[in-house]
Protein backbone atom coordinates (compact mmCIF):
# COMPACT_ATOMS: atom_id res chain seq x y z
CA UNK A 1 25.23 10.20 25.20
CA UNK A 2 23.16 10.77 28.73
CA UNK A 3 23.43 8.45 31.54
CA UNK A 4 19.95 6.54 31.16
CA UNK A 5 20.60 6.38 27.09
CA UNK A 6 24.21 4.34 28.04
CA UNK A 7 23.13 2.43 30.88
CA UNK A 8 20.73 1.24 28.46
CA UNK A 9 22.50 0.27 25.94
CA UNK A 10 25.37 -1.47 27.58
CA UNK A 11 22.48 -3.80 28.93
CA UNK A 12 21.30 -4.83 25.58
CA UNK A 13 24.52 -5.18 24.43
CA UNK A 14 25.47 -7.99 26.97
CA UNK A 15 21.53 -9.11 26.30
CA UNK A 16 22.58 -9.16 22.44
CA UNK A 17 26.06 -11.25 23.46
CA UNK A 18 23.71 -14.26 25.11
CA UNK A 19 21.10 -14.24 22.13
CA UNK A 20 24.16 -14.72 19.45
CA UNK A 21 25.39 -17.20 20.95
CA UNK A 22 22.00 -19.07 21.69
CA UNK A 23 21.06 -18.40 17.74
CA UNK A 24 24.32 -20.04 16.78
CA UNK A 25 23.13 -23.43 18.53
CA UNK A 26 19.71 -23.62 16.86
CA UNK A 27 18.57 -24.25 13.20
CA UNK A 28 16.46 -23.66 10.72
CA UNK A 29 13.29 -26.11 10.72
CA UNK A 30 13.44 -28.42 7.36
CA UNK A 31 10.72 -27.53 4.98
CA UNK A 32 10.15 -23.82 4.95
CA UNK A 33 10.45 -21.46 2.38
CA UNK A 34 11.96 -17.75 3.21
CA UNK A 35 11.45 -14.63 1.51
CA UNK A 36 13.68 -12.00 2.90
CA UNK A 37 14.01 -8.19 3.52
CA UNK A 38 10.75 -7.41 1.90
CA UNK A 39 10.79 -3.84 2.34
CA UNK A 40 7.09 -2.75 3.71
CA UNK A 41 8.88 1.20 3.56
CA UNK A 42 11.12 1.32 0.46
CA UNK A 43 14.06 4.13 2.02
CA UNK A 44 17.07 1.90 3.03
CA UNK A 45 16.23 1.16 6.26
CA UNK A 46 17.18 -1.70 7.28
CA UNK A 47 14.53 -1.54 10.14
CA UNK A 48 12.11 -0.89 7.41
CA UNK A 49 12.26 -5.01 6.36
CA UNK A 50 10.22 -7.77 6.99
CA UNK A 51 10.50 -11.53 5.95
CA UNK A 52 7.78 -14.20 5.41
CA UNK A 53 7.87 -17.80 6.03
CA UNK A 54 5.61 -20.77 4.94
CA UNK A 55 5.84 -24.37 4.78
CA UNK A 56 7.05 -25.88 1.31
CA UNK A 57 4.69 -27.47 -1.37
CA UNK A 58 1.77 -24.70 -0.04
CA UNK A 59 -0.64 -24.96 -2.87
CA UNK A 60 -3.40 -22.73 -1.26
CA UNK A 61 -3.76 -19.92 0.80
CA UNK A 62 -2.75 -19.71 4.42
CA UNK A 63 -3.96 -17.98 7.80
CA UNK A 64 -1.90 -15.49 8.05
CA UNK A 65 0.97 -14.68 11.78
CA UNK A 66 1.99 -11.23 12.08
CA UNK A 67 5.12 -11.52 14.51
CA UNK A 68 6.53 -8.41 16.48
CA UNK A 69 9.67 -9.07 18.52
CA UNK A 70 10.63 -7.88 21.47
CA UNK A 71 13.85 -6.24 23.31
CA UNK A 72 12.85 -3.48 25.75
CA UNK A 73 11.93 -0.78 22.36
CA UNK A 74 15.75 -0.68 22.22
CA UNK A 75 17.37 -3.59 21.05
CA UNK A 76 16.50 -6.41 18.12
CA UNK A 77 15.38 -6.77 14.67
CA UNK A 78 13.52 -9.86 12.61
CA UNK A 79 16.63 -11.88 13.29
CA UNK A 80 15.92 -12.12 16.84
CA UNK A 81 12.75 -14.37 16.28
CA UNK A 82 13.52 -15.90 12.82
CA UNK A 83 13.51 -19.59 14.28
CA UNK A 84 10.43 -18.77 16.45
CA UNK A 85 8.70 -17.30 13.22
CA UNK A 86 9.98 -20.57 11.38
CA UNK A 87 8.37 -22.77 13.92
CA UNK A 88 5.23 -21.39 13.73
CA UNK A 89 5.03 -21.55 10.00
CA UNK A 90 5.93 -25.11 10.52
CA UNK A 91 2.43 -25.50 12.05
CA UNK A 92 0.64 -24.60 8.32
CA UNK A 93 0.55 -20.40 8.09
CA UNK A 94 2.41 -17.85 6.02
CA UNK A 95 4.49 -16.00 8.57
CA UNK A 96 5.70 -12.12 8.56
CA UNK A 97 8.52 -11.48 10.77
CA UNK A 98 9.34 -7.80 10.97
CA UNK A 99 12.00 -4.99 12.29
CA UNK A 100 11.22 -1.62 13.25
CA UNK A 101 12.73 1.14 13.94
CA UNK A 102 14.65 1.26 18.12
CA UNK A 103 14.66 3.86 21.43
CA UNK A 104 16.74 6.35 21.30
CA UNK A 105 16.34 7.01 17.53
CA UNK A 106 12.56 7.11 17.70
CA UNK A 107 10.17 6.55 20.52
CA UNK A 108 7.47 3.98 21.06
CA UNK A 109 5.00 6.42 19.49
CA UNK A 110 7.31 5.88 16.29
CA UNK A 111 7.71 1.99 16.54
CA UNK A 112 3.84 1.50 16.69
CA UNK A 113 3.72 4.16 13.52
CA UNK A 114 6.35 1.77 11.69
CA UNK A 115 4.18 -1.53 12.16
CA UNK A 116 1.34 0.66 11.22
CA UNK A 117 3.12 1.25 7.64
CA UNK A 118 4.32 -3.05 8.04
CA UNK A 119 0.57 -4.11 8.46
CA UNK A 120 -0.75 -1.59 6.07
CA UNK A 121 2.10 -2.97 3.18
CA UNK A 122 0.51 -6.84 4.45
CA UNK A 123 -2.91 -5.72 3.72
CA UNK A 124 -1.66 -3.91 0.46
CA UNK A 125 0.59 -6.87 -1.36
CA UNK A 126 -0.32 -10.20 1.01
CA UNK A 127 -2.90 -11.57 -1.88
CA UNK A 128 0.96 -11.91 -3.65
CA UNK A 129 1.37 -14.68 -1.61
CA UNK A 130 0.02 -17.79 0.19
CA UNK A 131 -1.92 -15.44 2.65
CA UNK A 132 -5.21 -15.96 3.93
CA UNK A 133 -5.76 -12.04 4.79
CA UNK A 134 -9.43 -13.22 6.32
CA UNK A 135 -7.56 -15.34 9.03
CA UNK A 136 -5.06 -13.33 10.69
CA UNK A 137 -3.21 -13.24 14.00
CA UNK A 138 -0.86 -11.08 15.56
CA UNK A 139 1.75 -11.77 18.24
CA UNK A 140 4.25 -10.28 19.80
CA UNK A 141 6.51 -10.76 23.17
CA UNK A 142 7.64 -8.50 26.24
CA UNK A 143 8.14 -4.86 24.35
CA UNK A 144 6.50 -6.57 21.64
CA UNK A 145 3.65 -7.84 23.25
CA UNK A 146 3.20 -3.70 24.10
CA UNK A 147 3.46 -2.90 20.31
CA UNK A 148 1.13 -5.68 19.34
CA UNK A 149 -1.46 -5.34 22.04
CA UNK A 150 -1.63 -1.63 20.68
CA UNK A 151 -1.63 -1.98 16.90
CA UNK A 152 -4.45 -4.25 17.77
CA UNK A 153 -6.40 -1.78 19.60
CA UNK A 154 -5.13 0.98 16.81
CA UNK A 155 -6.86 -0.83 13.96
CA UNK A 156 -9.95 -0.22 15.71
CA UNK A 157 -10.00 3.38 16.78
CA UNK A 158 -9.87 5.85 13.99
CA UNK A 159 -9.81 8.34 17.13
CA UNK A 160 -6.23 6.83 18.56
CA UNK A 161 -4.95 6.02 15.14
CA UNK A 162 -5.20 9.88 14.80
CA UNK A 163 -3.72 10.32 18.21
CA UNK A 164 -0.67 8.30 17.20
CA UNK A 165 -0.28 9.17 13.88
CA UNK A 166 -0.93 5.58 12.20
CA UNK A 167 -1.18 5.09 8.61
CA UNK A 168 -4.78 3.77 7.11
CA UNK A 169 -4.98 0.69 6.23
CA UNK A 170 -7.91 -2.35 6.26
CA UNK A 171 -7.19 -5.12 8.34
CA UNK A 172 -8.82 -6.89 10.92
CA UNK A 173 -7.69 -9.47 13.24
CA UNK A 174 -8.88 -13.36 14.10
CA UNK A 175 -6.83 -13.43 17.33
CA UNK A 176 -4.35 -12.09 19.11
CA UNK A 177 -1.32 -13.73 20.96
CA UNK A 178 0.83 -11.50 23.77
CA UNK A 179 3.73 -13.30 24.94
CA UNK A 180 4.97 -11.62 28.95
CA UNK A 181 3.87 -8.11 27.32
CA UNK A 182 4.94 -4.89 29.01
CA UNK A 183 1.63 -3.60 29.14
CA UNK A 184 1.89 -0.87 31.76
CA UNK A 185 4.73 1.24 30.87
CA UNK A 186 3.21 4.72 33.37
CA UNK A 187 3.42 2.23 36.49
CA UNK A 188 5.76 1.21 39.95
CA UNK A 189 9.04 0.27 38.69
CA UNK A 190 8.71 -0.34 35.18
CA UNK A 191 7.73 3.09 34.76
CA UNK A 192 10.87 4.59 35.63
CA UNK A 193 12.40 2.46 32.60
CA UNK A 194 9.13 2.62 30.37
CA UNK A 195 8.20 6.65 30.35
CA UNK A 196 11.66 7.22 28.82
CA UNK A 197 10.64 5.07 25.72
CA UNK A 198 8.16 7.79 24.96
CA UNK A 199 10.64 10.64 24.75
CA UNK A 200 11.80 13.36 27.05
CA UNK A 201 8.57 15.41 26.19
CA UNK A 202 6.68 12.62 26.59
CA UNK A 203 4.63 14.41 29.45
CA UNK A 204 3.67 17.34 26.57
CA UNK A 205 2.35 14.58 24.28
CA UNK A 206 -1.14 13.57 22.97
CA UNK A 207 0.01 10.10 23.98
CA UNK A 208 0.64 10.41 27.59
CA UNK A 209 -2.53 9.28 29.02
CA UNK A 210 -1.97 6.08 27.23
CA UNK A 211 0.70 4.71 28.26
CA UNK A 212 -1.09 2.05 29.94
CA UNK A 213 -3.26 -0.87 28.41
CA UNK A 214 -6.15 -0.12 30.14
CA UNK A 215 -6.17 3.57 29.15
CA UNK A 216 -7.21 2.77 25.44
CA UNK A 217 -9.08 -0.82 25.87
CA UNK A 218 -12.03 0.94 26.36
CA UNK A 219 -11.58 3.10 23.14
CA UNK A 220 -11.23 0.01 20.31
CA UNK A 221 -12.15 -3.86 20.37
CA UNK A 222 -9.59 -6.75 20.73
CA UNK A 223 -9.98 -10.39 19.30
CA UNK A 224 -9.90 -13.13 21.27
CA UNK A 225 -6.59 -12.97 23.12
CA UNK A 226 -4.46 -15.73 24.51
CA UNK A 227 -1.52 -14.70 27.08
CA UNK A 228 1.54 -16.72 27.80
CA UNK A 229 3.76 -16.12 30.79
CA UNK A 230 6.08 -18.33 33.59
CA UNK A 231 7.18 -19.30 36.60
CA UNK A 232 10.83 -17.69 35.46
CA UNK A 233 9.05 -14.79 34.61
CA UNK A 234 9.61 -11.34 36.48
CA UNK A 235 6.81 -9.26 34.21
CA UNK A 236 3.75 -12.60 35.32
CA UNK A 237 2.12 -10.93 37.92
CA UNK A 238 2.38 -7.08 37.37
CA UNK A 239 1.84 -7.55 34.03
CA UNK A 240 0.16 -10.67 32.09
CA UNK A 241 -1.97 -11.19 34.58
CA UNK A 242 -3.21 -7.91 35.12
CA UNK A 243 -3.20 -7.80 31.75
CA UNK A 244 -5.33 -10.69 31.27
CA UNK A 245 -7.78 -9.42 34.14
CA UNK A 246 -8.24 -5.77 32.05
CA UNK A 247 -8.84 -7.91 28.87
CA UNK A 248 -11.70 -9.79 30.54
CA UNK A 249 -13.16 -6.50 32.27
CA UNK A 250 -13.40 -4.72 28.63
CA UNK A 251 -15.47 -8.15 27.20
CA UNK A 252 -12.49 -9.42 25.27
CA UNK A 253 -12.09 -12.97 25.50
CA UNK A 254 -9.00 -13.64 27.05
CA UNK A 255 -7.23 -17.01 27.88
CA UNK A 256 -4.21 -17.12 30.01
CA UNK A 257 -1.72 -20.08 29.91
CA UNK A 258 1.02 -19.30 33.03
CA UNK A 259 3.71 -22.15 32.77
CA UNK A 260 5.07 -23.52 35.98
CA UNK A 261 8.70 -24.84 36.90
CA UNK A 262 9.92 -27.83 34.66
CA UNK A 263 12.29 -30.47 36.14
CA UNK A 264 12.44 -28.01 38.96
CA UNK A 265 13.62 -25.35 36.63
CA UNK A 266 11.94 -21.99 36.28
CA UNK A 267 11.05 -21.14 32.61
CA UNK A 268 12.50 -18.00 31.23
CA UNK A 269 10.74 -14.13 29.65
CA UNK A 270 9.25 -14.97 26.42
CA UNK A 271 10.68 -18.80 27.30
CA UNK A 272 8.67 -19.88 23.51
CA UNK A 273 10.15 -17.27 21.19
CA UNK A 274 13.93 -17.65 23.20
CA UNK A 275 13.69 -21.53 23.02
CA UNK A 276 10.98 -23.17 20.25
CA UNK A 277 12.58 -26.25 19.83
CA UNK A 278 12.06 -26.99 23.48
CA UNK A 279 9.09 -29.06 24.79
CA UNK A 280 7.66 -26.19 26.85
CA UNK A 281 8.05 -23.92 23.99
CA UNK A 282 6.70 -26.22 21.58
CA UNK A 283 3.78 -26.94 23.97
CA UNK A 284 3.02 -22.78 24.10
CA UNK A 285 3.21 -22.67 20.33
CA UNK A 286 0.96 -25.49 19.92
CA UNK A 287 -1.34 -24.20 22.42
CA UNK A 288 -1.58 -20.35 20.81
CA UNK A 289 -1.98 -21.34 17.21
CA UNK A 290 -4.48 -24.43 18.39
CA UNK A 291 -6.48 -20.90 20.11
CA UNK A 292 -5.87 -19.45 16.72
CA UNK A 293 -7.41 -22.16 14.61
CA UNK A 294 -10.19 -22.16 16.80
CA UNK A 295 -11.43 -19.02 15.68
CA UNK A 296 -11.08 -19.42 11.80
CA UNK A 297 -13.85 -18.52 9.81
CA UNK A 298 -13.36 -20.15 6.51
CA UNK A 299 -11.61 -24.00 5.33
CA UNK A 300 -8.28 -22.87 3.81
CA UNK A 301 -4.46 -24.94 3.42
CA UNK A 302 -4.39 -24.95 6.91
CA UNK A 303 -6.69 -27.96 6.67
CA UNK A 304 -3.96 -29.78 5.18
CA UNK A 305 -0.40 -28.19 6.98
CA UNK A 306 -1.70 -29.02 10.35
């Protein structure tokens, strides 16, 4: 194993340690029902699973919350944000909670290819469920906010769907929810981290000229977008907020929410998905799925969940 590929993973292990042991002192919220490792590519993968969550006693169909998790490309599955997913399905939608595949076994090229074949398996087999598939939002924090802000932009774009190799599939998107995304992975610091996710060849590839968000806003159309980010966090300025700022300059309407200290405490990365059960997390969960509902086009069980 190289140097980088090592270094790497010894952080995520120790970042794996801390998120065991903070999953072991939170709980499942009462009154959802789970339907687990629902495999949107049927090969053994584990990576290849997704679960869905909705309240109990749903008698009608749902707006629908794609989750993407995050974990620097190299480190996480659907575990990692099963009590955030829970929480939000707590508020009244059906929720899909997916894993894909992790750096170094496949690049990012390859992760955004995998939720390509998760959202195209939603838009295949969702009417199966609770799902409201004309009231949909997708979400996703840190690396995940990257994959999400993407697969957005993919959808639109038969041009960079080619580019990236994404499976076809109809779906289209009420809103859109990045959580402290890594949206500029060519840039400063982050790059040095960031370009490897793409592969050694990544310089040789189709894909290289977008490795930043503002490379392919201008080629597809987002939905209104609300970003979340902190006082605790180190991604605010270089990234949500210039994030934010590109959003605006390409017409999307784009809301930004940055969360200051509380108690005198700075709030952590991705603070909502690490700790929902907390007022400040609660407060940014209320706050996206409140943009959410804003934007819903048609009366649906929502009406009575919420």
């Amino acid at each position: 194993m190289e140097p980088f590929v090592r270094i790497v993973k010894k952080f995520w292990a120790n970042t794996e340690k801390e998120d065991l042991k903070r999953l072991a002192t939170q709980s499942k919220p009462e009154g959802i029902c789970e339907i687990n490792d629902i495999p949107y590519i049927d090969d053994g993968n584990k990576y290849h699973l997704m679960d869905l969550y909705y309240p109990e006693g749903t008698t009608g169909k749902l707006p629908v919350i794609i989750d993407v998790h995050g974990g620097g490309w190299v480190y996480g599955d659907k575990e990692l944000n099963k009590y955030f997913c829970m929480h939000m399905a707590k508020r009244g939608f059906a929720v899909f909670n997916m894993s894909y595949r992790l750096y170094n076994d496949v690049t990012v090229n390859e992760q955004l290819q995998d939720i390509g074949f998760a959202l195209r398996w939603i838009s295949e087999h969702a009417q199966e469920y609770p799902c409201d598939m004309e009231n949909i939002m997708l979400v996703g924090d840190s690396a995940g906010g990257q994959l999400a802000a993407y697969s957005a932009v993919l959808m639109s774009s038969p041009e960079l769907r080619h580019v990236f190799g994404i499976a076809e599939y109809e779906m289209k998107l009420t809103a859109l929810t990045l959580i402290s995304p890594v949206a500029y992975m060519d840039d400063g610091i982050m790059g040095v981290y960031c370009r490897r996710m793409w592969g050694d060849n990544y310089k040789r590839k189709d894909t290289h000229m977008f490795m930043n968000l503002d490379s392919i806003l201008p080629m597809g159309k987002l939905p209104p977008t609300m970003l979340i980010t902190s006082s605790g966090d180190f991604l605010a300025r270089s990234q949500t907020h210039r994030a934010a700022e590109d959003l605006r300059r390409n017409g999307v309407t784009a809301k930004l929410l940055d969360y200051s200290e509380v108690n005198g405490k700075k709030l952590d990365h991705v603070f909502s998905v690490i700790y929902p059960e907390s007022a400040s997390g609660a407060d940014a969960i209320d706050n996206f799925c409140n943009f959410f509902k804003k934007f819903i086009s048609s009366k649906t069980a929502i009406n009575k969940g919420m």
